[in-house]
Protein backbone atom coordinates (compact mmCIF):
# COMPACT_ATOMS: atom_id res chain seq x y z
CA UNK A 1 181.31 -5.57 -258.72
CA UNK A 2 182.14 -3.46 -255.56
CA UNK A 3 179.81 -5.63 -253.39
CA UNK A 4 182.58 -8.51 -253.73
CA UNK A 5 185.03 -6.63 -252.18
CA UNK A 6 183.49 -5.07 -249.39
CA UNK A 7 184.89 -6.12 -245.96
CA UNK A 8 182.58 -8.45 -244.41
CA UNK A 9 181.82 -6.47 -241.58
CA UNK A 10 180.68 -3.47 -243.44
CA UNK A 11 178.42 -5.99 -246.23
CA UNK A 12 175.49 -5.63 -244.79
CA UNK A 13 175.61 -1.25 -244.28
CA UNK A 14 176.24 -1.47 -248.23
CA UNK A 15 173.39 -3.44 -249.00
CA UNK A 16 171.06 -1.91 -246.43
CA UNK A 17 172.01 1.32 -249.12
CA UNK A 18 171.39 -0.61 -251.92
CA UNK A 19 167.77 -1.72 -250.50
CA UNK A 20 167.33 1.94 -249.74
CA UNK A 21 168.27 3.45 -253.36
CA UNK A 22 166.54 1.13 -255.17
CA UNK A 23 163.11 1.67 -253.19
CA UNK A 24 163.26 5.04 -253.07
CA UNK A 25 164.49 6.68 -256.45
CA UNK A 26 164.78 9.89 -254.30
CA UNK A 27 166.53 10.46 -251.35
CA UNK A 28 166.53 13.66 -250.04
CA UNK A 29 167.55 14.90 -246.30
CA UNK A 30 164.70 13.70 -245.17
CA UNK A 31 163.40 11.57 -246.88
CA UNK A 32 162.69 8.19 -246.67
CA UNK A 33 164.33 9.32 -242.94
CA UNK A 34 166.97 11.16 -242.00
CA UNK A 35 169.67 8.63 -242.16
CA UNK A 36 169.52 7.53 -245.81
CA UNK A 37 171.06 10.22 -247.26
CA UNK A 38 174.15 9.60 -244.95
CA UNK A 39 174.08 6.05 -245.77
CA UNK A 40 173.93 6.73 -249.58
CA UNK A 41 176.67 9.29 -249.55
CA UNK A 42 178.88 6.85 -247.43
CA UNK A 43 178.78 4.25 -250.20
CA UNK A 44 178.22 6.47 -253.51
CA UNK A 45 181.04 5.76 -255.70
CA UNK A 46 180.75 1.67 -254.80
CA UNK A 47 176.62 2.43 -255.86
CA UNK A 48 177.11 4.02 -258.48
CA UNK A 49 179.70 1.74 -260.38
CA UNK A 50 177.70 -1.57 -259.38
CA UNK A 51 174.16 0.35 -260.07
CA UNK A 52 175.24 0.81 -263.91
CA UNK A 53 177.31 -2.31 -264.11
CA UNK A 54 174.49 -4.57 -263.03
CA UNK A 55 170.93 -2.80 -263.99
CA UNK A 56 172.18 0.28 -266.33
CA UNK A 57 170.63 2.25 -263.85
CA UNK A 58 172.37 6.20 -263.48
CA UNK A 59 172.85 7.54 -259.88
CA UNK A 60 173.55 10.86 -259.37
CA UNK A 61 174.68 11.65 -256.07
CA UNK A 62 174.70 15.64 -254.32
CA UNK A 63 175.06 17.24 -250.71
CA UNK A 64 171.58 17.18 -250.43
CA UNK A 65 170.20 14.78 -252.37
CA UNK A 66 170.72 11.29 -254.44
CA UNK A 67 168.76 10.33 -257.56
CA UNK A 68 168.97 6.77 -259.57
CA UNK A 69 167.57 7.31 -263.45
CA UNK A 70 166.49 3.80 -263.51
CA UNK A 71 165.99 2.38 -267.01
CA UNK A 72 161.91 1.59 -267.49
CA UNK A 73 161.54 -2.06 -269.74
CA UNK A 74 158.02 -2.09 -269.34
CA UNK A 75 155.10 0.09 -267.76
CA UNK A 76 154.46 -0.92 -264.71
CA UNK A 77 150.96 0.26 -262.85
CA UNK A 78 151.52 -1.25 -259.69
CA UNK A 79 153.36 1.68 -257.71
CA UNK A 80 151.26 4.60 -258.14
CA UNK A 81 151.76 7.44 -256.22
CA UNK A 82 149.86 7.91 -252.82
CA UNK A 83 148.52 11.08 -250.65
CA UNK A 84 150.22 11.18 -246.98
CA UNK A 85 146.92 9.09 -245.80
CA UNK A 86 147.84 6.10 -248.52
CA UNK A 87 145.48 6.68 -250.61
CA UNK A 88 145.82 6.45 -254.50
CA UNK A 89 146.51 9.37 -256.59
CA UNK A 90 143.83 9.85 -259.29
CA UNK A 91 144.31 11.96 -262.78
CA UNK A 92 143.59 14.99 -261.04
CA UNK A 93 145.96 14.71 -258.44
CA UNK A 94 148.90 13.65 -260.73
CA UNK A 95 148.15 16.84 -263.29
CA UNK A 96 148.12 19.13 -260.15
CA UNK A 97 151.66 17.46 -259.02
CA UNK A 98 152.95 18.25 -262.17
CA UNK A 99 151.81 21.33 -262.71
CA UNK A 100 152.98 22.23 -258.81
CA UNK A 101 156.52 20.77 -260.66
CA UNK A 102 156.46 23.47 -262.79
CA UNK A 103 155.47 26.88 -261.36
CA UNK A 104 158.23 25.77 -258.21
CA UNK A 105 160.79 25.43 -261.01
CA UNK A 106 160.19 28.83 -261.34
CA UNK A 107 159.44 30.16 -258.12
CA UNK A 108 162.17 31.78 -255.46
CA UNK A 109 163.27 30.83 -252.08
CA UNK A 110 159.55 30.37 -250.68
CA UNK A 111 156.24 30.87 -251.47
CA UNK A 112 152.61 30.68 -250.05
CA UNK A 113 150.34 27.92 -250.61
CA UNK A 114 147.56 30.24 -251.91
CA UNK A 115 150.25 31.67 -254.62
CA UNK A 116 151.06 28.49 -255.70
CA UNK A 117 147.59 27.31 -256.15
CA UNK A 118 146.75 30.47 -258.27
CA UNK A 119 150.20 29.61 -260.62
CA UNK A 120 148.93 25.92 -260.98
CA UNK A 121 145.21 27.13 -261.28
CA UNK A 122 146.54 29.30 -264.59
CA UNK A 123 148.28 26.46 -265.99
CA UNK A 124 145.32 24.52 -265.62
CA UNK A 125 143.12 26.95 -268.16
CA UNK A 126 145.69 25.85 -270.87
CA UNK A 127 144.66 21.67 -270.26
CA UNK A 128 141.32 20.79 -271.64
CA UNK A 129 139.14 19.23 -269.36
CA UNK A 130 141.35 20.38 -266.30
CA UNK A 131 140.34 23.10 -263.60
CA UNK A 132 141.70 23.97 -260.30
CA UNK A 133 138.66 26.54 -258.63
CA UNK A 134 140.02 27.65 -255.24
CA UNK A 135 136.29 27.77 -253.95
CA UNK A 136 135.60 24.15 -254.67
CA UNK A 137 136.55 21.92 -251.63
CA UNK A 138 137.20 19.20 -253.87
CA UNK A 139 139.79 20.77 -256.35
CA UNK A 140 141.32 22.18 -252.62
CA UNK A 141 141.70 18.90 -251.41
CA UNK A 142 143.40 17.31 -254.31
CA UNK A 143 146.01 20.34 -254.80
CA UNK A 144 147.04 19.91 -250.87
CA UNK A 145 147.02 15.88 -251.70
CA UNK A 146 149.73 16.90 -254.38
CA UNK A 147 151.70 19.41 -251.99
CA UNK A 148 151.83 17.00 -249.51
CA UNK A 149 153.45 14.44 -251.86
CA UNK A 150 156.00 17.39 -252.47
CA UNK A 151 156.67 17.93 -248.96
CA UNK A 152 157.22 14.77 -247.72
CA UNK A 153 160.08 14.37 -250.23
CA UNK A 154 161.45 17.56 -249.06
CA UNK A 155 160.65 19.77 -251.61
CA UNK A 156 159.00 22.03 -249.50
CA UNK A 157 158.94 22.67 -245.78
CA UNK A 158 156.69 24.51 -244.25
CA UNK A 159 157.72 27.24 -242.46
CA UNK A 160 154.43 28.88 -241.03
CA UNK A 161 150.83 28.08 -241.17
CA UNK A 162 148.89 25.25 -241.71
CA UNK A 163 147.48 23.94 -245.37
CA UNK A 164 144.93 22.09 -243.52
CA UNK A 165 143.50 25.33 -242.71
CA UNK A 166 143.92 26.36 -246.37
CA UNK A 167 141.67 23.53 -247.77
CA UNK A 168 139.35 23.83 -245.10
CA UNK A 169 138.51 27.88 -246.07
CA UNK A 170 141.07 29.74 -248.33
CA UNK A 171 139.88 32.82 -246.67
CA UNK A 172 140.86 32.42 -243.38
CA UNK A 173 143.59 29.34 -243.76
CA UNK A 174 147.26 29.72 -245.13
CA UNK A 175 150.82 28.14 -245.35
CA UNK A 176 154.18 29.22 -246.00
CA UNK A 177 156.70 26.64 -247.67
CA UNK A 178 160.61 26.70 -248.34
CA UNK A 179 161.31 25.71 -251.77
CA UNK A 180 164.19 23.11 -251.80
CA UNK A 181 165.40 23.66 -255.01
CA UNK A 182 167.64 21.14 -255.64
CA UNK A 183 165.12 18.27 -254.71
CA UNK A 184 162.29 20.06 -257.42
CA UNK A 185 164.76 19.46 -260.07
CA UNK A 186 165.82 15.75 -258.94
CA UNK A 187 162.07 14.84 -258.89
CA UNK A 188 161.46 15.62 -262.56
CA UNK A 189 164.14 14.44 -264.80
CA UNK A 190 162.65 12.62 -267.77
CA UNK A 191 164.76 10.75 -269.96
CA UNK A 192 163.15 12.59 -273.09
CA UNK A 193 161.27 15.67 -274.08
CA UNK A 194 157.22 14.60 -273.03
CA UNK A 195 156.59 17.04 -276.35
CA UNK A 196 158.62 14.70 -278.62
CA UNK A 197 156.59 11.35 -277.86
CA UNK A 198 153.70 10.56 -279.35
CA UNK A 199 153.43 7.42 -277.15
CA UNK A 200 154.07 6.90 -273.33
CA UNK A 201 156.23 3.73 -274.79
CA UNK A 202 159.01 6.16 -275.64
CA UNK A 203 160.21 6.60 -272.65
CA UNK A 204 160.99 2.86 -271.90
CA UNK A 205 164.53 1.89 -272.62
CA UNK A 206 165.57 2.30 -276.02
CA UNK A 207 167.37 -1.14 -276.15
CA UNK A 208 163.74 -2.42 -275.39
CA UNK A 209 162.58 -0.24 -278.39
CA UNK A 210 165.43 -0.90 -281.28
CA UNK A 211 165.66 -4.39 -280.38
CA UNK A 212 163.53 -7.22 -280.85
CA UNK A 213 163.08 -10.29 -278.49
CA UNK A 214 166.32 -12.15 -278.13
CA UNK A 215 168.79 -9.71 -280.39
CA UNK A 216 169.81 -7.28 -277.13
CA UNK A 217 173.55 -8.27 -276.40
CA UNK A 218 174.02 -10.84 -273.46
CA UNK A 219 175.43 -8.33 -270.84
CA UNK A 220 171.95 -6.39 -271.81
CA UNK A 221 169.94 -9.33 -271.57
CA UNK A 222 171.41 -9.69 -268.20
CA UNK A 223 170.60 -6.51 -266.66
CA UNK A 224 167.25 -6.73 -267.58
CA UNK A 225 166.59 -9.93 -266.22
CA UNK A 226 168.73 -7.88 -262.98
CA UNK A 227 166.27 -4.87 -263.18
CA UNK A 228 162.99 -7.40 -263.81
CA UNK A 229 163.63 -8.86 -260.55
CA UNK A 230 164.40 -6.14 -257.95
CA UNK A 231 161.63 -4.09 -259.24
CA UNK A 232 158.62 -6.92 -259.51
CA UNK A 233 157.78 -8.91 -256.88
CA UNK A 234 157.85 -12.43 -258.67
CA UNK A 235 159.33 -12.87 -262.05
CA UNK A 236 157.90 -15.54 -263.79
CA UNK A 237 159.81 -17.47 -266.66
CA UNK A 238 156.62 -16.41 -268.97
CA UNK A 239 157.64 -12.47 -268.08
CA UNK A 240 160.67 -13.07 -270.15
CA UNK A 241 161.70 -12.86 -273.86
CA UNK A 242 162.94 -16.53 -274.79
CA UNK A 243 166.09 -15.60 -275.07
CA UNK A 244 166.21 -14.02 -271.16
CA UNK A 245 164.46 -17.38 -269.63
CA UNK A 246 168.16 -19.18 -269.04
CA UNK A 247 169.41 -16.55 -267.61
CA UNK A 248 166.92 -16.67 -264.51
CA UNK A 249 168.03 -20.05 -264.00
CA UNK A 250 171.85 -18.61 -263.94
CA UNK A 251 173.08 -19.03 -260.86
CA UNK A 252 175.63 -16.06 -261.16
CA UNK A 253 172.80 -13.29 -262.50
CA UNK A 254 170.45 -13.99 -259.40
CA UNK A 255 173.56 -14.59 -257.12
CA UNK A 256 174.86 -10.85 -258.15
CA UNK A 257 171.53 -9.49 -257.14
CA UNK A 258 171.53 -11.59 -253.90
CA UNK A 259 174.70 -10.16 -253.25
CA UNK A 260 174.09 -6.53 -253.82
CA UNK A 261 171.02 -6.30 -252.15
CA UNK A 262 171.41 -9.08 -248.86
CA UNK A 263 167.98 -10.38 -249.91
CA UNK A 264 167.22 -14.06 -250.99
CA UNK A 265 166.22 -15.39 -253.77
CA UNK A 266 163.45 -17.84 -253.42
CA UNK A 267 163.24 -20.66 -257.02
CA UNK A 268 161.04 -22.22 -258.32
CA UNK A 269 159.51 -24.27 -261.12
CA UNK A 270 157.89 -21.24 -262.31
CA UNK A 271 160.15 -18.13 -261.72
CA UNK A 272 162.06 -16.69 -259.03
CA UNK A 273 161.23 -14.39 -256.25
CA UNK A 274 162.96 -12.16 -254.00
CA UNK A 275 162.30 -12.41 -250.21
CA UNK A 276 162.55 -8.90 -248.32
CA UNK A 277 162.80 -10.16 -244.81
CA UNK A 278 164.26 -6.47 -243.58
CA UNK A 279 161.57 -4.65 -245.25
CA UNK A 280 163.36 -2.09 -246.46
CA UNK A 281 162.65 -3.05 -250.75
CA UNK A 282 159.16 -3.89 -250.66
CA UNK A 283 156.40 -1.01 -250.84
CA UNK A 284 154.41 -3.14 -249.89
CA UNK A 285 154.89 -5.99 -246.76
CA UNK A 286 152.58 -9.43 -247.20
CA UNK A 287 151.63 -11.09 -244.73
CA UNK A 288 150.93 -7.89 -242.86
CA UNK A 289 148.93 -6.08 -240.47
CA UNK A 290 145.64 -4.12 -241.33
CA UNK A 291 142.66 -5.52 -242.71
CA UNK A 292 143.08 -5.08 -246.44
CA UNK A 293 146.67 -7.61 -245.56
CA UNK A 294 145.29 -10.08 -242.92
CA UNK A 295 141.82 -10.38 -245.48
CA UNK A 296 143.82 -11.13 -248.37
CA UNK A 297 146.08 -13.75 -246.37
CA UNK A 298 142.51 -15.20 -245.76
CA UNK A 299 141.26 -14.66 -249.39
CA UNK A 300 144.80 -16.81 -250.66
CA UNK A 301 143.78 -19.52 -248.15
CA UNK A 302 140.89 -20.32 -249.07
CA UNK A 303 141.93 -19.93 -252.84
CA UNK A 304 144.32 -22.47 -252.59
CA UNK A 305 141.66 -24.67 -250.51
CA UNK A 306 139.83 -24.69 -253.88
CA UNK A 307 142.45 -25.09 -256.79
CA UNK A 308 143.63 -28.65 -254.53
CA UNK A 309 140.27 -29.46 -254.09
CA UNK A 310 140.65 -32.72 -256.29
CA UNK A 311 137.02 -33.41 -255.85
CA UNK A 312 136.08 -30.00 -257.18
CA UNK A 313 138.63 -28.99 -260.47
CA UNK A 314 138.68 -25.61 -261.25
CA UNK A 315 138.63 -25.07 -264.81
CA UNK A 316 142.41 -23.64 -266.59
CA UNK A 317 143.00 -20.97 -268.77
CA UNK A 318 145.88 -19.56 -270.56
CA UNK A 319 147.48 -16.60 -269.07
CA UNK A 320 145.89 -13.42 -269.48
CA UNK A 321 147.42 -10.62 -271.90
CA UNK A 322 150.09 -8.75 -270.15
CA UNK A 323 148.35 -5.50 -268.11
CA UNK A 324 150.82 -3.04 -269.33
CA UNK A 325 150.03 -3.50 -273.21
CA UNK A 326 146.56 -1.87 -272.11
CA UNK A 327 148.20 0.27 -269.21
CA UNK A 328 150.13 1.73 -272.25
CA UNK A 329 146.76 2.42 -274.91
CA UNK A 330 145.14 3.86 -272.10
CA UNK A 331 147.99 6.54 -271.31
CA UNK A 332 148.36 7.22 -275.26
CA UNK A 333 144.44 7.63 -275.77
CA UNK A 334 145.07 10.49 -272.89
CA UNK A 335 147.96 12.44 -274.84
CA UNK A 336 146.66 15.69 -275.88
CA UNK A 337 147.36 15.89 -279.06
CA UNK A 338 147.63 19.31 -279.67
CA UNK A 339 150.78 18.79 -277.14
CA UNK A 340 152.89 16.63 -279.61
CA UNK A 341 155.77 18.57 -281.05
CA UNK A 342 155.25 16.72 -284.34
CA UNK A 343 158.98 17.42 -286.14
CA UNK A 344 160.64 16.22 -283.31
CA UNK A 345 157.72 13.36 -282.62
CA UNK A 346 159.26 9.97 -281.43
CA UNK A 347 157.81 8.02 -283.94
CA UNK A 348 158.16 4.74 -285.11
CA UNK A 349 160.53 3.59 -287.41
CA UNK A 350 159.08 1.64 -290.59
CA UNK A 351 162.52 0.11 -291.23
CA UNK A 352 162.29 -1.46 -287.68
CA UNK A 353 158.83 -2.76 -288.58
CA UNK A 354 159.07 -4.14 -291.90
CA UNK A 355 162.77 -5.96 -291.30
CA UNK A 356 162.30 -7.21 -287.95
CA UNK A 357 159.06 -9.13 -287.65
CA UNK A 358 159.90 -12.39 -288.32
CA UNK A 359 162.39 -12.38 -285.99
CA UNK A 360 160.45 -11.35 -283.37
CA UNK A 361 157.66 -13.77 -284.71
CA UNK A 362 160.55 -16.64 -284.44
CA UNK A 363 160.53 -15.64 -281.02
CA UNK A 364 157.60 -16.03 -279.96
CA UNK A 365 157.46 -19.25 -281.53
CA UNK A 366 159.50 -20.69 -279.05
CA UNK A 367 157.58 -18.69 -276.11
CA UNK A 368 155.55 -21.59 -274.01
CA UNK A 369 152.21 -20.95 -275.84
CA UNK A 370 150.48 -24.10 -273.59
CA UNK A 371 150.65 -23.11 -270.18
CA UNK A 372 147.15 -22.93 -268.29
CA UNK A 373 146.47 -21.89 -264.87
CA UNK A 374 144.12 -22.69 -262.22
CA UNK A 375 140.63 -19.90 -262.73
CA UNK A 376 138.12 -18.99 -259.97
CA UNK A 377 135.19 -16.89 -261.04
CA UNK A 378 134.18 -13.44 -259.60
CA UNK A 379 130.95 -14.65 -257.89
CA UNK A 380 133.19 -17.27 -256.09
CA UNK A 381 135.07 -14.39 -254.92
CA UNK A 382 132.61 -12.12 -253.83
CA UNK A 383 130.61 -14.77 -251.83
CA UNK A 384 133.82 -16.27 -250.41
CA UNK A 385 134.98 -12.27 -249.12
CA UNK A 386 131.49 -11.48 -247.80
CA UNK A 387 131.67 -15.57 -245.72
CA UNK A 388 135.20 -14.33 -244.73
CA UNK A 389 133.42 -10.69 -243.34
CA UNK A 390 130.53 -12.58 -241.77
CA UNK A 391 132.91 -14.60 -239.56
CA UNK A 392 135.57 -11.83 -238.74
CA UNK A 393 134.12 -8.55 -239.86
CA UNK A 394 134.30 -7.55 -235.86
CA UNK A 395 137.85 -7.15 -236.03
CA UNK A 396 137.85 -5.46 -239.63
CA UNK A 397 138.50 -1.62 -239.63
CA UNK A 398 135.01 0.23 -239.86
CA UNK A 399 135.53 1.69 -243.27
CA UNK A 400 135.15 -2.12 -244.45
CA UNK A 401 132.57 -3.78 -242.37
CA UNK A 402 130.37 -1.57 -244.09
CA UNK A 403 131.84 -1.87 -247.67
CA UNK A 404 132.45 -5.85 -248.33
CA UNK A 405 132.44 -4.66 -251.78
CA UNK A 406 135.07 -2.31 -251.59
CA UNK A 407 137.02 -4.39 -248.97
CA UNK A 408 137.12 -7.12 -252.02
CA UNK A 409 137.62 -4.83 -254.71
CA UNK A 410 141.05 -3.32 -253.12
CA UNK A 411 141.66 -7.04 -251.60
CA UNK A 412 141.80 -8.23 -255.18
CA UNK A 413 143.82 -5.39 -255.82
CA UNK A 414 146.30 -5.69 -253.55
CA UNK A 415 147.19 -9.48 -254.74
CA UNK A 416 147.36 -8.63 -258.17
CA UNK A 417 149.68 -6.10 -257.31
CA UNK A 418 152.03 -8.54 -255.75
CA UNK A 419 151.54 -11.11 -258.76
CA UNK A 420 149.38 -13.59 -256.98
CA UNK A 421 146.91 -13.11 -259.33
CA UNK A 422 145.38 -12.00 -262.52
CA UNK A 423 142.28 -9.80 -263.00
CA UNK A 424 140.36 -10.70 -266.35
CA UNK A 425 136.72 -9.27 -266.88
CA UNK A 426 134.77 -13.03 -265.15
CA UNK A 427 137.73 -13.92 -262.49
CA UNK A 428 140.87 -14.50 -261.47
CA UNK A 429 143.68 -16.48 -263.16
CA UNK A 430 145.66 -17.98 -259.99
CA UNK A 431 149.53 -17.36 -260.69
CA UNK A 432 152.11 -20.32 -259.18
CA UNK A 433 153.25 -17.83 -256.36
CA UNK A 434 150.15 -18.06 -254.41
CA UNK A 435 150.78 -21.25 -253.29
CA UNK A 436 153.63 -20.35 -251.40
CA UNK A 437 150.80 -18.55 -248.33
CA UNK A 438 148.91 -21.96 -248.52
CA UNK A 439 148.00 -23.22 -245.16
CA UNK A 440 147.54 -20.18 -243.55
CA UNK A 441 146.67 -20.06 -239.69
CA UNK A 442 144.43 -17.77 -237.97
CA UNK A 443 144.17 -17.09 -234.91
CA UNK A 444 141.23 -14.30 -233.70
CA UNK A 445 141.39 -12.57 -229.71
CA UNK A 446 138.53 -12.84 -228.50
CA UNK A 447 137.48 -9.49 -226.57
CA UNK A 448 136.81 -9.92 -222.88
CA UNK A 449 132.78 -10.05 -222.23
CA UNK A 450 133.23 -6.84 -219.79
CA UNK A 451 133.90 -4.32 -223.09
CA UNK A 452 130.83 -3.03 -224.79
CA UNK A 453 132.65 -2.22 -227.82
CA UNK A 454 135.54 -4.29 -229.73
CA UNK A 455 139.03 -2.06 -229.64
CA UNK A 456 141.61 -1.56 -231.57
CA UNK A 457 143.69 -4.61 -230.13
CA UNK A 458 140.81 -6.80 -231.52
CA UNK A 459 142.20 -7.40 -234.38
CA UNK A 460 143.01 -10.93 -236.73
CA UNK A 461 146.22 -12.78 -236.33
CA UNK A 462 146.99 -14.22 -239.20
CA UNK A 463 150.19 -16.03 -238.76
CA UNK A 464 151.69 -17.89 -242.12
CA UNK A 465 153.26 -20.98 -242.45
CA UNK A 466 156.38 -20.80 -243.57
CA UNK A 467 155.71 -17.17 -245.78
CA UNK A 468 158.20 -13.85 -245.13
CA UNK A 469 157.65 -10.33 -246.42
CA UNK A 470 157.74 -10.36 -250.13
């Protein structure tokens, strides 16, 4: 491992590197900024070498850009893709980004914004149920949501114009973009023909595929208890086949990952998390600023106010099933099937299924098949986020003090995301790592009485005992 043998002095530029590869996949000339690719390039052949030795992981590294082919162990819906204004990526969007993929793979040096939309527009008549119209705002919209995403990864620059002015009236608006070539084909490199699968589950990694729980070798084992934890942000023991549980409590598997990436590893009963203090891992910073953070700082408070109320016991349940088994029927249900090249279809094999089930029933025999956790019921929720808006909403951005619905629905959100908490159909299961933002302080600036109107300053200050960036 190259990280071991790094002078001292330059330890920390290699692992601010590392923290910047394995957040960003891509890393283009300008993007994340303008000095990663520098960075990357200074320290390739040390990345590369510990990138495959300790998570499998590929990285391919050019003048002008640097892509890691990580290796996928599970699907994972908790980093979708977002527009330049953060906001989720629906279907639409991701079939025009792919489709945008494609007719630039073909395309020259440059080309117009209206030209592209009429190539992806085309390739839309072959999709069932798929349209781009030109004259609908909407579709217009979406298709710049999906160019943006392009730009800001530097696959395109725009060289004249404005695609504001495009969505706004395709008449009178256009933009000219420079087609970075090399970056198109680094964003779409799948590890398999799309055509050959007949399930989204073929392109995890193929050891997670051929082998049952607990039969991967123990260097395999090892990188994907490596890979589990710099790409969630808490592992929990239950996350992991039984024969991958001791190795979380190895001091040498998380140490190598401490090492490589200068974060810390935080242990506990339940799991192990990683603790991004420089913020340059993490998609996503908690505690933070912004409402939808600073609410759900609140929201964990006062959840953990009511799992130790002693006088009050909150009923347990079991752990919910795991997200991505119905992440992964939903995506399958969507496969066109008229797309499947069925000779060449990824099936499954029969051998695998008929030899190898009572090992992995053996398995999950020893899995912990007791373990309850601590459940709080929607209504509790909702009345406990609209108490929270009715004492602060002044300070809330407007979009929510309007919409305590929506401000709970994508506060909810937002801790599932980092593994607080589980969403079932009636509730919440409450996972161990929320208690580490118990005992939350807040703190509120009060406007002075001369203002009419509260500004932008007047905002909650949440401040966290004891909690860092996850």
């Amino acid at each position: 491992m190259h990280a071991r043998r790094v002078d001292s002095l330059a330890l920390d530029n290699y692992q601010r590197a590392a923290r910047v590869i394995l957040a960003n996949h891509l890393v283009t000339r300008t993007y994340p900024d303008r000095i990663a690719l520098p960075l990357i390039r200074r320290w390739a052949t040390e990345l590369r070498e510990d990138l495959a030795e300790l998570f499998g992981y590929r990285l391919e590294v050019t003048e002008t850009t640097a892509r890691v082919f990580p290796v996928i162990d599970q699907l994972d819906a908790g980093k979708p893709a977002r527009t330049v204004t953060d906001r989720i990526f629906d279907r639409r969007r991701y079939a025009y980004l792919a489709l945008a993929l494609a007719a630039l793979g073909r395309a020259g040096d440059q080309i117009t914004l209206s030209e592209l939309a009429d190539q992806v527009a085309a390739y839309t008549g072959r999709v069932d149920g798929l349209e781009l119209a030109p004259d609908r705002a909407a579709d217009r919209d979406a298709f710049v949501d999906a160019v943006g995403w392009l730009a800001a990864r530097g696959a395109l620059t725009l060289a004249d114009g404005d695609a504001g002015g495009w969505a706004a009236d395709p008449e009178a608006g256009e933009a000219l973009y420079d087609i970075d070539r090399p970056v198109v084909f680094a964003l779409f490199r799948p590890p398999r023909a799309l055509q050959h699968l007949h399930s989204v589950e073929g392109l995890l990694t193929e050891d997670a595929m051929a082998h049952p729980a607990g039969s991967a070798h123990a260097s395999d084992s090892a990188r994907r208890v490596r890979r589990t934890l710099v790409e969630r942000p808490v592992v929990y023991a239950e996350d992991l086949d039984a024969g991958e549980r001791p190795l979380l409590l190895h001091d040498r598997v998380v140490a190598d990952v401490e090492l490589f990436t200068g974060l810390r590893a935080e242990r506990r009963a339940e799991g192990v998390a990683l603790i991004d203090t420089s913020g340059r891992l993490s998609d996503v910073r908690f505690p933070s600023t912004g409402t939808l953070a600073q609410v759900a700082l609140l929201l964990v408070g006062e959840i953990a106010d009511r799992v130790l109320d002693i006088d009050n016991p909150v009923p347990q349940r079991p752990g919910a099933p795991d997200p991505a088994v119905a992440l992964a029927k939903q995506l399958d249900d969507a496969i066109p099937a008229a797309t499947v090249f069925v000779p060449l279809a990824d099936l499954p094999s029969t051998d695998f299924v008929a030899g190898e089930m009572d090992s992995m029933e053996h398995e999950f025999d020893e899995a912990p098949t007791d373990v309850t956790y601590p459940f709080i019921d929607s209504p509790w929720v909702r009345e406990t986020v609209q108490a929270l808006a009715d004492r602060y909403g002044l300070t809330f951005a407007a979009q929510w003090q309007a919409d305590v619905p929506g401000l709970t629905t994508e506060v909810v959100a937002l801790l599932e995301r980092l593994r607080l908490v589980r969403v079932v159909e009636d509730g919440l299961i409450i996972l161990p790592a929320l208690a580490r933002y118990r005992g939350a302080v807040v703190t509120v600036r009060a406007k002075r009485t001369a203002e009419l109107f509260v500004t932008a300053s007047d905002t909650i200050g949440a401040d966290s005992v004891g909690t860092e960036g996850m």
